[in-house]
PDB file of N, CA and C in Angstrom:
ATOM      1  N   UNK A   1       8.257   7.982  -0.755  1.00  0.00           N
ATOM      2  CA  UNK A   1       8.762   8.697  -1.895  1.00  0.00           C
ATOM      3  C   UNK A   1       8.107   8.100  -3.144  1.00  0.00           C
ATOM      4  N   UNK A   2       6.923   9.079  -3.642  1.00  0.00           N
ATOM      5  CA  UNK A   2       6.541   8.165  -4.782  1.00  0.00           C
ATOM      6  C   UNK A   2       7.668   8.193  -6.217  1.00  0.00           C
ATOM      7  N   UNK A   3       7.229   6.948  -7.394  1.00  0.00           N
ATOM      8  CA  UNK A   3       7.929   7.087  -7.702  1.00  0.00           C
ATOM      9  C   UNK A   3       7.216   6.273  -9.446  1.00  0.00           C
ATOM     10  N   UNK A   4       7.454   7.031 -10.032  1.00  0.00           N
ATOM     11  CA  UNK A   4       7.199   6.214 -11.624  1.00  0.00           C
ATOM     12  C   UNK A   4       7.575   6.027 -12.273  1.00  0.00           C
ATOM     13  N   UNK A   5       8.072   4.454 -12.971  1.00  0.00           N
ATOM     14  CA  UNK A   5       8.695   4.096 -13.936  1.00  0.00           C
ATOM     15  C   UNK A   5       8.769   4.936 -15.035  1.00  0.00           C
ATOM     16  N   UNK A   6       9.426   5.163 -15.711  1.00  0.00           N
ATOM     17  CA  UNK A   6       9.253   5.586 -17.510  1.00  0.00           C
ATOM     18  C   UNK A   6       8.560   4.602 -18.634  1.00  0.00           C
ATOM     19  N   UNK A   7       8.164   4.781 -19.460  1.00  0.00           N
ATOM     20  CA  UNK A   7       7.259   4.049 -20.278  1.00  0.00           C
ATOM     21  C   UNK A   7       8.341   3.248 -21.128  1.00  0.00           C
ATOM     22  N   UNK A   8       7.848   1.950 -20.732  1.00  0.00           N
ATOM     23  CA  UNK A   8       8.443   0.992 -20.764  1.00  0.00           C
ATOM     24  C   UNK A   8       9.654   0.013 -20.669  1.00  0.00           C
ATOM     25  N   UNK A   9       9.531   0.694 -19.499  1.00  0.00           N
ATOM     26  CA  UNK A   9      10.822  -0.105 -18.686  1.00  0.00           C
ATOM     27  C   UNK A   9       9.846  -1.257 -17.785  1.00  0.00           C
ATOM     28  N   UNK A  10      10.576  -2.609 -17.906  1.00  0.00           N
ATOM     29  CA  UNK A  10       9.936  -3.405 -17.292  1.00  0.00           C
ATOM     30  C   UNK A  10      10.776  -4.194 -16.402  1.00  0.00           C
ATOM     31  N   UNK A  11      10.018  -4.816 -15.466  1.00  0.00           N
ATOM     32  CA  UNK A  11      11.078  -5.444 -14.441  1.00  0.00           C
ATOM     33  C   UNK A  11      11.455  -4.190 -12.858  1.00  0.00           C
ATOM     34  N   UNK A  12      11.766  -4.985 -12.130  1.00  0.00           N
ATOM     35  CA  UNK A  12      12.464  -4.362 -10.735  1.00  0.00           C
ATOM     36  C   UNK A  12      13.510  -3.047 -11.301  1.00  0.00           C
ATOM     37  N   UNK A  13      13.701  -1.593 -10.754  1.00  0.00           N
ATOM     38  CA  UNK A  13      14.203  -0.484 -10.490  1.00  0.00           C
ATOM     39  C   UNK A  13      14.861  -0.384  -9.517  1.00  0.00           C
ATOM     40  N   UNK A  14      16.259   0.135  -9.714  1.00  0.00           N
ATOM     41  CA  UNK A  14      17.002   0.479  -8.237  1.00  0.00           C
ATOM     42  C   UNK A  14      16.988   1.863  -8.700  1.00  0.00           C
ATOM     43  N   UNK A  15      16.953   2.910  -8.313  1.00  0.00           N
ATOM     44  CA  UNK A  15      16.672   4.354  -7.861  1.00  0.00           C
ATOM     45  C   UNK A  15      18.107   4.669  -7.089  1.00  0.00           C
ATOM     46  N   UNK A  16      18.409   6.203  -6.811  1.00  0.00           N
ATOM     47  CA  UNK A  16      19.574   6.369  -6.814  1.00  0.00           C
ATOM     48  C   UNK A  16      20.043   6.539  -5.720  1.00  0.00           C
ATOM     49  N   UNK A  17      18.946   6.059  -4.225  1.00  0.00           N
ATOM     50  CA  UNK A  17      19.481   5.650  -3.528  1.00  0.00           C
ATOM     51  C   UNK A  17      19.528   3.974  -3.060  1.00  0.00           C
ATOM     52  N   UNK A  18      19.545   3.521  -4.002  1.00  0.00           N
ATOM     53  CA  UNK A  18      19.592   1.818  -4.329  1.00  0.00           C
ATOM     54  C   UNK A  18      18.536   0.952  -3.335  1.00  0.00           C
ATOM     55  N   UNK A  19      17.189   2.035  -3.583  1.00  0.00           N
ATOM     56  CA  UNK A  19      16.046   0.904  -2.740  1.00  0.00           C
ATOM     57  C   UNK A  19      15.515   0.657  -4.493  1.00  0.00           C
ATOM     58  N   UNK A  20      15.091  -0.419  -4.517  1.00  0.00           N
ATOM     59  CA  UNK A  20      14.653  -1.592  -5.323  1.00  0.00           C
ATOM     60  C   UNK A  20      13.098  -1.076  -5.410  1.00  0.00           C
ATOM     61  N   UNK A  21      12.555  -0.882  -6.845  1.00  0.00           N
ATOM     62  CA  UNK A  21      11.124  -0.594  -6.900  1.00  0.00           C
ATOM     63  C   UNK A  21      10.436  -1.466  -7.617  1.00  0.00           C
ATOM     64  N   UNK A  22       9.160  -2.272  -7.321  1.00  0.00           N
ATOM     65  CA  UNK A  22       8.799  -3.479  -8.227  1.00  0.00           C
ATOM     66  C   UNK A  22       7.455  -3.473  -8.041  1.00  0.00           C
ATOM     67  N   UNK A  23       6.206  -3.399  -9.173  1.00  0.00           N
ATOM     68  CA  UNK A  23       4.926  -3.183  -9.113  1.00  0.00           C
ATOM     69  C   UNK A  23       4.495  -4.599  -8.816  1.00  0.00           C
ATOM     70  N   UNK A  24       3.308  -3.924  -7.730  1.00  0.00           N
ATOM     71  CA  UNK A  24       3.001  -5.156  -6.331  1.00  0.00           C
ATOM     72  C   UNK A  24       1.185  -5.487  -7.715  1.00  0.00           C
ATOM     73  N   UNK A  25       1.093  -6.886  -7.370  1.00  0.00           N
ATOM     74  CA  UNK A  25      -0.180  -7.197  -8.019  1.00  0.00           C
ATOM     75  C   UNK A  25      -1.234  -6.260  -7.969  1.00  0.00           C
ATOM     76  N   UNK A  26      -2.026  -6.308  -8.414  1.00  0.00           N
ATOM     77  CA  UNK A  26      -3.587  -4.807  -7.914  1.00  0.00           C
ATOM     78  C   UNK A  26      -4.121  -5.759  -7.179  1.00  0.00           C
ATOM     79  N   UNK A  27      -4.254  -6.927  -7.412  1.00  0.00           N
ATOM     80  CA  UNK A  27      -5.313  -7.831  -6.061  1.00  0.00           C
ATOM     81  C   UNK A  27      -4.559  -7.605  -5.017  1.00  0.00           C
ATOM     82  N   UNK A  28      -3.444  -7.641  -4.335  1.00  0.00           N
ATOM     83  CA  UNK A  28      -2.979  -7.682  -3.316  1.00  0.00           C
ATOM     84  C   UNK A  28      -3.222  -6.027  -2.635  1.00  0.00           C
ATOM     85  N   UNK A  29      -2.837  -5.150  -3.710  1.00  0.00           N
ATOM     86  CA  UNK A  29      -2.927  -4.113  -3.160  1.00  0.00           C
ATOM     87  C   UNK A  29      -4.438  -3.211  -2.583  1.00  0.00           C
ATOM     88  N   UNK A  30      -5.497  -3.598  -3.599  1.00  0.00           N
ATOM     89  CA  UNK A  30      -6.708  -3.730  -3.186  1.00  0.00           C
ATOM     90  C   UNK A  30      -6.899  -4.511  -1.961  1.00  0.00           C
ATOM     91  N   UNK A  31      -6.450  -5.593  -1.928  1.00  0.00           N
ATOM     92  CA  UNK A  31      -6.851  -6.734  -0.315  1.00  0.00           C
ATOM     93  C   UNK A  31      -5.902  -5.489   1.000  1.00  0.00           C
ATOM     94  N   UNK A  32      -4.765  -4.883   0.484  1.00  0.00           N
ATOM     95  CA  UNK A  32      -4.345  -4.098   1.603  1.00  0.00           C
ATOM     96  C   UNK A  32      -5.231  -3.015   1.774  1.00  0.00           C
ATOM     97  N   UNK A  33      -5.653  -2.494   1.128  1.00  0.00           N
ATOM     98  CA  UNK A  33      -6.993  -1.154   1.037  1.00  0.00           C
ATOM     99  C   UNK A  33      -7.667  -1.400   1.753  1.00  0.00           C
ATOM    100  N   UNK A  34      -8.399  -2.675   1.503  1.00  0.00           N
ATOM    101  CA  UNK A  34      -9.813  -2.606   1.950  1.00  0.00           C
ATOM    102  C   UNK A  34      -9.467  -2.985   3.338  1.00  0.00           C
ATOM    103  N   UNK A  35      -8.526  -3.267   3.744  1.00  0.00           N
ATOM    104  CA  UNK A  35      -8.138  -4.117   5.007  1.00  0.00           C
ATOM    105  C   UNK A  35      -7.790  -2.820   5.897  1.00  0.00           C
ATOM    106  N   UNK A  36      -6.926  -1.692   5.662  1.00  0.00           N
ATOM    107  CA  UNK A  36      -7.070  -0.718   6.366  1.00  0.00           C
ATOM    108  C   UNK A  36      -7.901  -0.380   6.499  1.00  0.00           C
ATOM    109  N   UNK A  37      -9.170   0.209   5.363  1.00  0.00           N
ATOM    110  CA  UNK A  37     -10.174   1.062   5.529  1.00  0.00           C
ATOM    111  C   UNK A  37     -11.160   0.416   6.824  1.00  0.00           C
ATOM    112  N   UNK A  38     -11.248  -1.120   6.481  1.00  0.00           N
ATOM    113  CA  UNK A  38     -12.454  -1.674   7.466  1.00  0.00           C
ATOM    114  C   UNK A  38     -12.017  -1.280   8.673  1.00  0.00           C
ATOM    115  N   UNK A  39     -10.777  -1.471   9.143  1.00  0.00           N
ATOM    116  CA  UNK A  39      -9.948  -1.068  10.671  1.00  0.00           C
ATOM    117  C   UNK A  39     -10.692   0.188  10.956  1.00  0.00           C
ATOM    118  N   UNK A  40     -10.315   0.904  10.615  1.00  0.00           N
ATOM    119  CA  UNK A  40     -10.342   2.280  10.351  1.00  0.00           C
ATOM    120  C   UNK A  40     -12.029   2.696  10.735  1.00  0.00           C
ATOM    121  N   UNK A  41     -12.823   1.934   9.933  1.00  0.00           N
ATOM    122  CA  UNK A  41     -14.182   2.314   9.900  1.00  0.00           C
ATOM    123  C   UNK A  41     -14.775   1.222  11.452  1.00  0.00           C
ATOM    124  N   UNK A  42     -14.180   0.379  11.860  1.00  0.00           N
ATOM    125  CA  UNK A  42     -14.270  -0.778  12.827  1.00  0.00           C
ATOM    126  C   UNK A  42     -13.816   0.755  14.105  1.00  0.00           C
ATOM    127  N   UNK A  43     -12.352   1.235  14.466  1.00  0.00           N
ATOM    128  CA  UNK A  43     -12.196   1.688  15.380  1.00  0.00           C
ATOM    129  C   UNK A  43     -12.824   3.490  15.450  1.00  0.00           C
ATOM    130  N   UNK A  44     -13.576   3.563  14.321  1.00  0.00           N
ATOM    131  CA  UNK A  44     -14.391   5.057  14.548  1.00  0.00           C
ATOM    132  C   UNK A  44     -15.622   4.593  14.769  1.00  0.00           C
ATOM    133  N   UNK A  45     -16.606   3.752  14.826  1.00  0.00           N
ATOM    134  CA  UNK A  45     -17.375   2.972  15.645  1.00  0.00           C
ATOM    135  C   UNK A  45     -17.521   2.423  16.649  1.00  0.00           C
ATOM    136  N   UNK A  46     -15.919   2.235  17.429  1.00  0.00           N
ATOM    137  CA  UNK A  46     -15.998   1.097  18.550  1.00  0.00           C
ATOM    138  C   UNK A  46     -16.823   1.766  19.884  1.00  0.00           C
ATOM    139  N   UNK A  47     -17.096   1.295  20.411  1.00  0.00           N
ATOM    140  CA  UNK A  47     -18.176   1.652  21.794  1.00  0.00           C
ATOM    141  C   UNK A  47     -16.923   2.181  22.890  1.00  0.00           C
ATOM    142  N   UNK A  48     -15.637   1.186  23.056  1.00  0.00           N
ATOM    143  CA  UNK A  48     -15.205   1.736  24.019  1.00  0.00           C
ATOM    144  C   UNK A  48     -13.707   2.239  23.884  1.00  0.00           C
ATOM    145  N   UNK A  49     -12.744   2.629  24.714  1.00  0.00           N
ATOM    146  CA  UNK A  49     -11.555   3.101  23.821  1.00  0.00           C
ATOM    147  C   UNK A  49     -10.810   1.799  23.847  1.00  0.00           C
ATOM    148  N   UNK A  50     -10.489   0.671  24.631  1.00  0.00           N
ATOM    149  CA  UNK A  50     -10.162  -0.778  24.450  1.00  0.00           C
ATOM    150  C   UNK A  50     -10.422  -1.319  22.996  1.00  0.00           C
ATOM    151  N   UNK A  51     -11.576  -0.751  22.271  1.00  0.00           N
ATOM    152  CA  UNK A  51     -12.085  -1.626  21.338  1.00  0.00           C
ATOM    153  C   UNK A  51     -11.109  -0.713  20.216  1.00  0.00           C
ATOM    154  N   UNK A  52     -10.694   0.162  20.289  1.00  0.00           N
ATOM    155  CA  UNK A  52     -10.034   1.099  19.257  1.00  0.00           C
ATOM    156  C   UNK A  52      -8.390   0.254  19.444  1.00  0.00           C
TER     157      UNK A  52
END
């Protein structure tokens, strides 16, 4: 469920079904990116279906 703060509200969000929303670093979220994509590009290459 995406979801966007209002301009300038800062700090952790509870939403109105009380899950907690809190902006994750961009380095971390970039290191999760690139970390799927390589998988991703690793098991549409693999030679055998084991390697997927």
């Amino acid at each position: 469920m995406p979801y966007v703060r209002p301009a300038g509200h800062e700090g952790p969000h509870e939403d109105a079904i009380w899950q907690t929303w809190v902006e994750l670093p961009a380095e971390l979220v970039y290191a999760v990116a690139v970390t799927c994509v390589a998988a991703k590009i690793r098991r549409a290459f693999a030679d055998t279906e084991a390697d997927r």
